[in-house]
Protein backbone atom coordinates (compact mmCIF):
# COMPACT_ATOMS: atom_id res chain seq x y z
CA UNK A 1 38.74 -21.63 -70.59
CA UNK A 2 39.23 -17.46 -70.95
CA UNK A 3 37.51 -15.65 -68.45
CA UNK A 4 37.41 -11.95 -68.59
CA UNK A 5 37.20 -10.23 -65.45
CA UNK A 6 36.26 -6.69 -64.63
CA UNK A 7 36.82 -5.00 -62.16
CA UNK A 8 36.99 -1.88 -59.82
CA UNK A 9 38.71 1.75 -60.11
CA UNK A 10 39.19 2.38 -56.42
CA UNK A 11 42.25 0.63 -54.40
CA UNK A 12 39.58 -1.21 -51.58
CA UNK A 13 36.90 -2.04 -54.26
CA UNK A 14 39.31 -3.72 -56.08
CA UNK A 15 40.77 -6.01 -53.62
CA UNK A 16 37.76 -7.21 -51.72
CA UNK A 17 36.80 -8.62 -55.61
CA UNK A 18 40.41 -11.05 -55.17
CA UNK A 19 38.12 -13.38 -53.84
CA UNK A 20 36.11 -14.26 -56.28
CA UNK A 21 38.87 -14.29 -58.52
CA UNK A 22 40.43 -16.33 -56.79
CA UNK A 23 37.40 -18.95 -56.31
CA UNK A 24 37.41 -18.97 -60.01
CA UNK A 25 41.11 -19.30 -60.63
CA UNK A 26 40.44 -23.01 -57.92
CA UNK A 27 37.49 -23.67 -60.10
CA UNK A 28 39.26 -23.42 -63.44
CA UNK A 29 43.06 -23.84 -62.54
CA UNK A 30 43.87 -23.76 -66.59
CA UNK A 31 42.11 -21.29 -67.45
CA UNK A 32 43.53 -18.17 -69.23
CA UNK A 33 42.50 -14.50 -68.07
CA UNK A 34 42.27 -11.06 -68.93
CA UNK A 35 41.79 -8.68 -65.62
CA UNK A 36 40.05 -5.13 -66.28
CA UNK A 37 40.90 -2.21 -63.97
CA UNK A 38 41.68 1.16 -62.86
CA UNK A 39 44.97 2.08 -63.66
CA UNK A 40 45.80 2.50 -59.75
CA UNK A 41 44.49 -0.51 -59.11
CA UNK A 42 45.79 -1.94 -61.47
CA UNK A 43 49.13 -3.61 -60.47
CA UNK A 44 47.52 -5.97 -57.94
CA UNK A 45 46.40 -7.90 -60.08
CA UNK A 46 50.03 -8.66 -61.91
CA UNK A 47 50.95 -11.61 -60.87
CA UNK A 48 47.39 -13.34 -61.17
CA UNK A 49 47.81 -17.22 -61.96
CA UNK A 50 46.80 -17.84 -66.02
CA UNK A 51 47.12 -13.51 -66.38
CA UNK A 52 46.76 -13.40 -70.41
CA UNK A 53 46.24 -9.57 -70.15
CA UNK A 54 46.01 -7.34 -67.61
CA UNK A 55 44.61 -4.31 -68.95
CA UNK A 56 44.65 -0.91 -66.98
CA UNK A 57 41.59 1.28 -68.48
CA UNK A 58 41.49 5.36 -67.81
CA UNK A 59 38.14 7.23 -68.00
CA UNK A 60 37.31 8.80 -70.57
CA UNK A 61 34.63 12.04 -71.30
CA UNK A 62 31.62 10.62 -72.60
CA UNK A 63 32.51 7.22 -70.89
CA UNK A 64 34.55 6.83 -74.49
CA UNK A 65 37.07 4.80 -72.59
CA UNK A 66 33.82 1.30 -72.54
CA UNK A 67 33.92 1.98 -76.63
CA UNK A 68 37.69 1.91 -76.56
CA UNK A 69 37.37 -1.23 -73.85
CA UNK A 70 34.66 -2.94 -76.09
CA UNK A 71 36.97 -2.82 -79.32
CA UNK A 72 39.42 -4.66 -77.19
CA UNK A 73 37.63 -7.35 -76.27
CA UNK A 74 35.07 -8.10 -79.12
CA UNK A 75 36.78 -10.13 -81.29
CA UNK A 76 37.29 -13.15 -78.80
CA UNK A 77 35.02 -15.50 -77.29
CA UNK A 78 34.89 -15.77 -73.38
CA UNK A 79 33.88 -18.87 -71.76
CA UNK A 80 32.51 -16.43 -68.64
CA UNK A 81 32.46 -12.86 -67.58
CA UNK A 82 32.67 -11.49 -64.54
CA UNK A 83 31.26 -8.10 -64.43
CA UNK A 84 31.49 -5.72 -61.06
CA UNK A 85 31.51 -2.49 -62.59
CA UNK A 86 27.91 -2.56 -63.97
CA UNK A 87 28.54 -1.27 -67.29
CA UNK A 88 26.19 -3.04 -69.52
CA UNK A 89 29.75 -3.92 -71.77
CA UNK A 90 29.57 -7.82 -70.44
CA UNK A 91 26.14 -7.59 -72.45
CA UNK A 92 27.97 -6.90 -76.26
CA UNK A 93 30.56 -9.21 -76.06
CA UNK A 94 30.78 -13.06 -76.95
CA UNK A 95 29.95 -15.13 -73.79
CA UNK A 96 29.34 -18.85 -72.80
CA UNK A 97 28.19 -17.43 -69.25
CA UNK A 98 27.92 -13.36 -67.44
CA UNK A 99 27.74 -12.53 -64.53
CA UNK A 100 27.18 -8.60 -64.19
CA UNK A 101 26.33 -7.04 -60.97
CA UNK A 102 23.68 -4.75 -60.53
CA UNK A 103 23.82 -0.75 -59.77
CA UNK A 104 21.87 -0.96 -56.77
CA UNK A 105 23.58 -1.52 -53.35
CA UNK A 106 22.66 -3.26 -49.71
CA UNK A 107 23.80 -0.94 -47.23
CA UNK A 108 23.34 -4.71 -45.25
CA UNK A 109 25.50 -6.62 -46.48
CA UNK A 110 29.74 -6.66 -46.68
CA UNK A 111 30.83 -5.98 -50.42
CA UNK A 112 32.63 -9.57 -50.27
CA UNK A 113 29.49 -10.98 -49.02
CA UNK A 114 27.49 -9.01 -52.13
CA UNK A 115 29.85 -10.54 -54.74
CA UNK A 116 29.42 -13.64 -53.50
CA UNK A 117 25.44 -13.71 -53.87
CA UNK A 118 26.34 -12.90 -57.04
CA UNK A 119 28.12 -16.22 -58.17
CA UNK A 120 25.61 -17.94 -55.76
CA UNK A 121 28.89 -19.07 -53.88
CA UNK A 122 27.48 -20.31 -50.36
CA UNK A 123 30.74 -19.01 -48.55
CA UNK A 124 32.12 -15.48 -48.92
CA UNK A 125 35.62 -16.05 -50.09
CA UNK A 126 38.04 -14.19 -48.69
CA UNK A 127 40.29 -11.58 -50.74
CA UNK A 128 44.05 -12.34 -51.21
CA UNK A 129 46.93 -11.10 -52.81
CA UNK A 130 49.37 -12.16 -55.58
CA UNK A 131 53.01 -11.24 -55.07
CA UNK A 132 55.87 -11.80 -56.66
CA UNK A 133 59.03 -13.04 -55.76
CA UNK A 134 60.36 -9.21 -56.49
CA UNK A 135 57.53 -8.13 -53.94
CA UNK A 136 58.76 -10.21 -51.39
CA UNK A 137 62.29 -9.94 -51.74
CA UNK A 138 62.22 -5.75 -51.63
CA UNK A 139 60.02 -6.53 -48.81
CA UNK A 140 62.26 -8.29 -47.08
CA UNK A 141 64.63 -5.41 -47.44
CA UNK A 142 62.54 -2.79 -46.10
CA UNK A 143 60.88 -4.85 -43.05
CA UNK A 144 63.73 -6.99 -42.06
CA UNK A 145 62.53 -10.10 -40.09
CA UNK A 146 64.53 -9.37 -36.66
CA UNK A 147 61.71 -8.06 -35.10
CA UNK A 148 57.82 -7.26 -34.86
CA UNK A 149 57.05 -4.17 -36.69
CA UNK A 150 53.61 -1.64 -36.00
CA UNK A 151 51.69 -0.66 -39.32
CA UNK A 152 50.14 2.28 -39.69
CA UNK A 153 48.45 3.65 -42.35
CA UNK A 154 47.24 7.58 -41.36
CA UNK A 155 46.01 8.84 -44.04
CA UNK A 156 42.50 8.31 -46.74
CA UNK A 157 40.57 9.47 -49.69
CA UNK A 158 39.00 12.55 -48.11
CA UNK A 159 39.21 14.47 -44.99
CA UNK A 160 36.53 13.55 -43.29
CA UNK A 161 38.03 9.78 -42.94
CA UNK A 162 41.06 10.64 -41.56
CA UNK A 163 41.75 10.06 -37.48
CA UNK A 164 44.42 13.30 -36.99
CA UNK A 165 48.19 12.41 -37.35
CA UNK A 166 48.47 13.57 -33.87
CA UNK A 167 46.67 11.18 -32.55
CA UNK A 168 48.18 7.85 -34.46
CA UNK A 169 51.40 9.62 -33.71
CA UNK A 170 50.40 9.20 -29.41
CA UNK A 171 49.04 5.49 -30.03
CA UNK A 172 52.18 4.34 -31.72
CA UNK A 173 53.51 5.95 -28.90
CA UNK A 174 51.26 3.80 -26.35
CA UNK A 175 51.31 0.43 -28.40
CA UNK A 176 54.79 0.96 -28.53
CA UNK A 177 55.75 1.45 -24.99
CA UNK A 178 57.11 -1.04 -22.44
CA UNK A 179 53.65 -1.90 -21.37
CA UNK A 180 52.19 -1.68 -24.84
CA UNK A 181 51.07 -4.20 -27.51
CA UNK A 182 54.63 -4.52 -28.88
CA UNK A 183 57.33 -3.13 -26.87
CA UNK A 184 60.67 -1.23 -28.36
CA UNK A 185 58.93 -2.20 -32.08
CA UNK A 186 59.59 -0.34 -34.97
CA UNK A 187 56.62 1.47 -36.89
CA UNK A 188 56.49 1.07 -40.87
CA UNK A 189 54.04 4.29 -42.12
CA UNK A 190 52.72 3.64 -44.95
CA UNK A 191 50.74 6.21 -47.33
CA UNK A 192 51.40 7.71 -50.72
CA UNK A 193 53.78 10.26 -51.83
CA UNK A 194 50.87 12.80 -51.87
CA UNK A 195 49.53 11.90 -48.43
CA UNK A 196 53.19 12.77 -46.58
CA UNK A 197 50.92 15.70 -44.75
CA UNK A 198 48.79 13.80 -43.50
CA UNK A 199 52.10 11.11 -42.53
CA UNK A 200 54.09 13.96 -41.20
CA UNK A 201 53.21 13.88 -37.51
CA UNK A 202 53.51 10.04 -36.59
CA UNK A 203 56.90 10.12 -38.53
CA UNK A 204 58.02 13.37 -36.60
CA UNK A 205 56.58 11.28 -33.33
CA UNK A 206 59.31 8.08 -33.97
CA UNK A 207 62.84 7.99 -33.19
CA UNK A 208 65.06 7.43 -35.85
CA UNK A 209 65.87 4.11 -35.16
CA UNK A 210 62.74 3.22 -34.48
CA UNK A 211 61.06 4.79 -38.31
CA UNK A 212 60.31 2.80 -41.59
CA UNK A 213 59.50 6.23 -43.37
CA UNK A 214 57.57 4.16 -46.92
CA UNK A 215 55.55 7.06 -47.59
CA UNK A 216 55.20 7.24 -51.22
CA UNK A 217 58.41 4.45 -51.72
CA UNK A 218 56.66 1.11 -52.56
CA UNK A 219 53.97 0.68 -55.38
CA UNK A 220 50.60 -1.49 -54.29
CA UNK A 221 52.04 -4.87 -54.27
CA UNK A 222 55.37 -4.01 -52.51
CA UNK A 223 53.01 -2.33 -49.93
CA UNK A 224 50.99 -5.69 -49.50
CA UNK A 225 54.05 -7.70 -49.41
CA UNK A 226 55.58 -4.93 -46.64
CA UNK A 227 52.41 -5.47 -44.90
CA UNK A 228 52.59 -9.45 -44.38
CA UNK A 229 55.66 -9.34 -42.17
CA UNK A 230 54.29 -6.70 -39.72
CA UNK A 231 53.02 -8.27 -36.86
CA UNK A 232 49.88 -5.54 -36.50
CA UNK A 233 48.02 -2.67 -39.18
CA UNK A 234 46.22 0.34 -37.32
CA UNK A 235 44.45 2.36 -40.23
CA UNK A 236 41.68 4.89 -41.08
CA UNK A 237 39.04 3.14 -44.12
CA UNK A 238 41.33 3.00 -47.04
CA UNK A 239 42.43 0.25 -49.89
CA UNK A 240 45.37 0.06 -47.69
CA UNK A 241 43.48 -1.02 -44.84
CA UNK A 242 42.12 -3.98 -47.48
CA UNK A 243 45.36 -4.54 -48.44
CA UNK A 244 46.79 -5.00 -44.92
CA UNK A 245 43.51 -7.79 -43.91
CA UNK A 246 44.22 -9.18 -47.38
CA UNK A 247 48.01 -10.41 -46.17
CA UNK A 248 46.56 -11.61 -43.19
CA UNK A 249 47.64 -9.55 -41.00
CA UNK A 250 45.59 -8.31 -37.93
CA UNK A 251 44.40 -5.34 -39.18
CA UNK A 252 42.01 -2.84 -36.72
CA UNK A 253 40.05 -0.29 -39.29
CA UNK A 254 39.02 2.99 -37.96
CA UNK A 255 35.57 4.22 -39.06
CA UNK A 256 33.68 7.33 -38.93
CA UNK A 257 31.55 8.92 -41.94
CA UNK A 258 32.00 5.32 -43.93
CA UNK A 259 29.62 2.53 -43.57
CA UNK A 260 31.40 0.02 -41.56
CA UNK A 261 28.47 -2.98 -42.45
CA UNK A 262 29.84 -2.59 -46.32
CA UNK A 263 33.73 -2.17 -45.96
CA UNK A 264 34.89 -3.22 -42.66
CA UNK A 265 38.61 -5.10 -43.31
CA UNK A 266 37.62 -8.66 -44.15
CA UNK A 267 39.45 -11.51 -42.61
CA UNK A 268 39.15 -13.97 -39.19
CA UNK A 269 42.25 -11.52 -38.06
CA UNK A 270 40.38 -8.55 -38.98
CA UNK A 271 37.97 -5.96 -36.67
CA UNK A 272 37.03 -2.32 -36.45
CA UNK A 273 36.38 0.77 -34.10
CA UNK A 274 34.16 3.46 -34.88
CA UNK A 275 32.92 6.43 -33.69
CA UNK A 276 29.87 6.57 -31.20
CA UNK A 277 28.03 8.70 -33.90
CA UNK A 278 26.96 6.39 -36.29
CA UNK A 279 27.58 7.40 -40.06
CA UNK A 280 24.44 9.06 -40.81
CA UNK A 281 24.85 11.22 -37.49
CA UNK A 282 28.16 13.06 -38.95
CA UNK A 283 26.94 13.33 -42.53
CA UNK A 284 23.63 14.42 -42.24
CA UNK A 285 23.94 18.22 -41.94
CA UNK A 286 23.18 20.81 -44.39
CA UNK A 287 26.83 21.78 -44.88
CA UNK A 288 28.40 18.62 -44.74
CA UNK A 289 30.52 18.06 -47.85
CA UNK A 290 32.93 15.97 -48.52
CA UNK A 291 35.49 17.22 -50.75
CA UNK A 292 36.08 19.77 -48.12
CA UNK A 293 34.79 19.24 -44.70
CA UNK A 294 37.13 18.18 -42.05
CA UNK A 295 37.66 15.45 -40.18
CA UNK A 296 34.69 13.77 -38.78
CA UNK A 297 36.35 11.08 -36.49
CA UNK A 298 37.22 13.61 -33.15
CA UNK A 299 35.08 11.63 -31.28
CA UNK A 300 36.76 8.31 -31.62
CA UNK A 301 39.31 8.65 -28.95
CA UNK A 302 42.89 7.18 -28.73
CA UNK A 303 41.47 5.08 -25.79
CA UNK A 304 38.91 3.37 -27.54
CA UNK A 305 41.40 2.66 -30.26
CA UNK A 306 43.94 1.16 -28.33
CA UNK A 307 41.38 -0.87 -26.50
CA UNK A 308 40.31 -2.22 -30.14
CA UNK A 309 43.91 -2.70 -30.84
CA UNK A 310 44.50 -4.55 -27.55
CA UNK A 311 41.28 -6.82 -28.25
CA UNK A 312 41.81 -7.92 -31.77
CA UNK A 313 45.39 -8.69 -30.13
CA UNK A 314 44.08 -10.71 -27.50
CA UNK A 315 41.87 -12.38 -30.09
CA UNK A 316 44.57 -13.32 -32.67
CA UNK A 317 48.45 -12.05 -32.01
């Protein structure tokens, strides 16, 4: 069995489609697999059961890079491919069975729950991650087990989806605090290299002793392996936030100008706070853009987040 598997660019997109993989790795435990992605997303899938290739595609101009992909692929035969990024490519290669999702998208239903329907599977699986014994050994170096440890993960893709520092920087504080969710504990920051701006003030907020500083120091698996011994993830909508309900972990996803239906964190130990505009209210004005506009998530208070926090805790900690 060889099943070729394509899938997203982006960090989240990428992970919620583990699932499926997964369902089909249980289905076909021999089979043999090449994994298509973006070449951040890459690494996650490393350590997939059966990987025969993992290959890490860049874009191209004139979308060269599905000629270049095409070449790779066309001289085998695949028993079944899996097809999220809508390309048309599934279509000119040899295949027993495709499955090749469509362009269009239901702002109603969960992107796990949409690649489901499209393997008529009658449960949503759940994404997950594969580490390796590397991962989980650096892990265990970084996020000692003597302990419960706060995650937080401040930053995101554009402005307009990030809470302010200032304010994960005073709920740490709170959640942290003799009468918080997890007295004395130590915070773990996570974000990458180029997000340390957005990282600065919870960092500057921590005592020394108190500060796991891995901004920018652990690639995508080491992250997700980080994040399955902390005992709690507070995040803005990120892949980081996937990663983090991926583990396991209870993981509270703050939401603003996203749509919370589609990418809410996934998982029984997963929930979300948003603001009380919904997502149409902040984007909808005639200068909203949002490669520049600021923040759109002032409204969401650090009361209503801790109250999330203190809920999913109640539910599952």
């Amino acid at each position: 069995m060889r099943i070729l598997f394509i899938t997203a660019t982006r960090i989240g997109d990428a992970i919620l489609s583990t699932g499926v993989l997964d369902h089909l790795l249980k289905q076909h435990p021999d089979a043999r697999v090449t994994v298509v992605a973006g070449p951040v997303a890459a690494p996650l899938f490393r350590c997939v059961p059966g990987l025969e290739r993992l290959i890490a595609m860049r874009k191209r101009r004139w979308h060269w890079h599905w000629f270049e992909l095409w070449g790779r692929l066309a001289t085998r035969r695949w028993d079944l491919i899996v097809d999220l990024r809508a390309t048309g490519t599934a279509y000119f290669l040899w295949a027993g069975r495709r499955h090749v999702i469509s362009r269009r998208k239901s702002d109603s239903l969960h992107r796990v729950e949409e690649l489901a329907a499209l393997l008529d599977l009658p449960e949503a699986p759940a994404p997950r991650l594969w580490l390796g014994d590397a991962d989980r050994e650096m892990a265990a170096k970084l996020i000692p087990d003597d302990g419960p440890v706060l995650a937080v993960g401040p930053a995101a893709n554009w402005r307009g989806k990030q809470w302010r520092g200032e304010r994960f920087a005073e709920l740490v504080t709170r959640l942290t605090a003799a009468d918080g969710l997890l007295p004395g504990a130590r915070v773990a920051v996570f974000a990458a290299a180029h997000e340390r701006e957005q990282a600065k003030p919870v960092l500057e907020a921590l005592p020394a002793e108190r500060r796991i500083d891995l901004v920018g120091e652990v690639d995508l698996p080491q992250a997700g392996a980080c994040l399955s011994r902390c005992a709690l993830f507070v995040g803005n909508d990120s892949g980081l936030m996937h990663l983090a309900a991926a583990t396991g972990t209870p993981t509270l996803g703050l939401f603003g100008p996203s749509p919370h239906q589609r990418y809410r964190p996934w998982g029984a130990k997963a929930a979300y706070v948003r603001t009380p505009e919904s997502m149409a209210e902040l984007i909808g004005h005639a200068d909203y853009d949002h490669r520049t506009t600021d923040t759109l998530m002032d409204s969401l208070s650090i009361d209503a987040v801790e109250a999330a926090a203190r809920d999913l805790w109640a539910r599952v900690g």
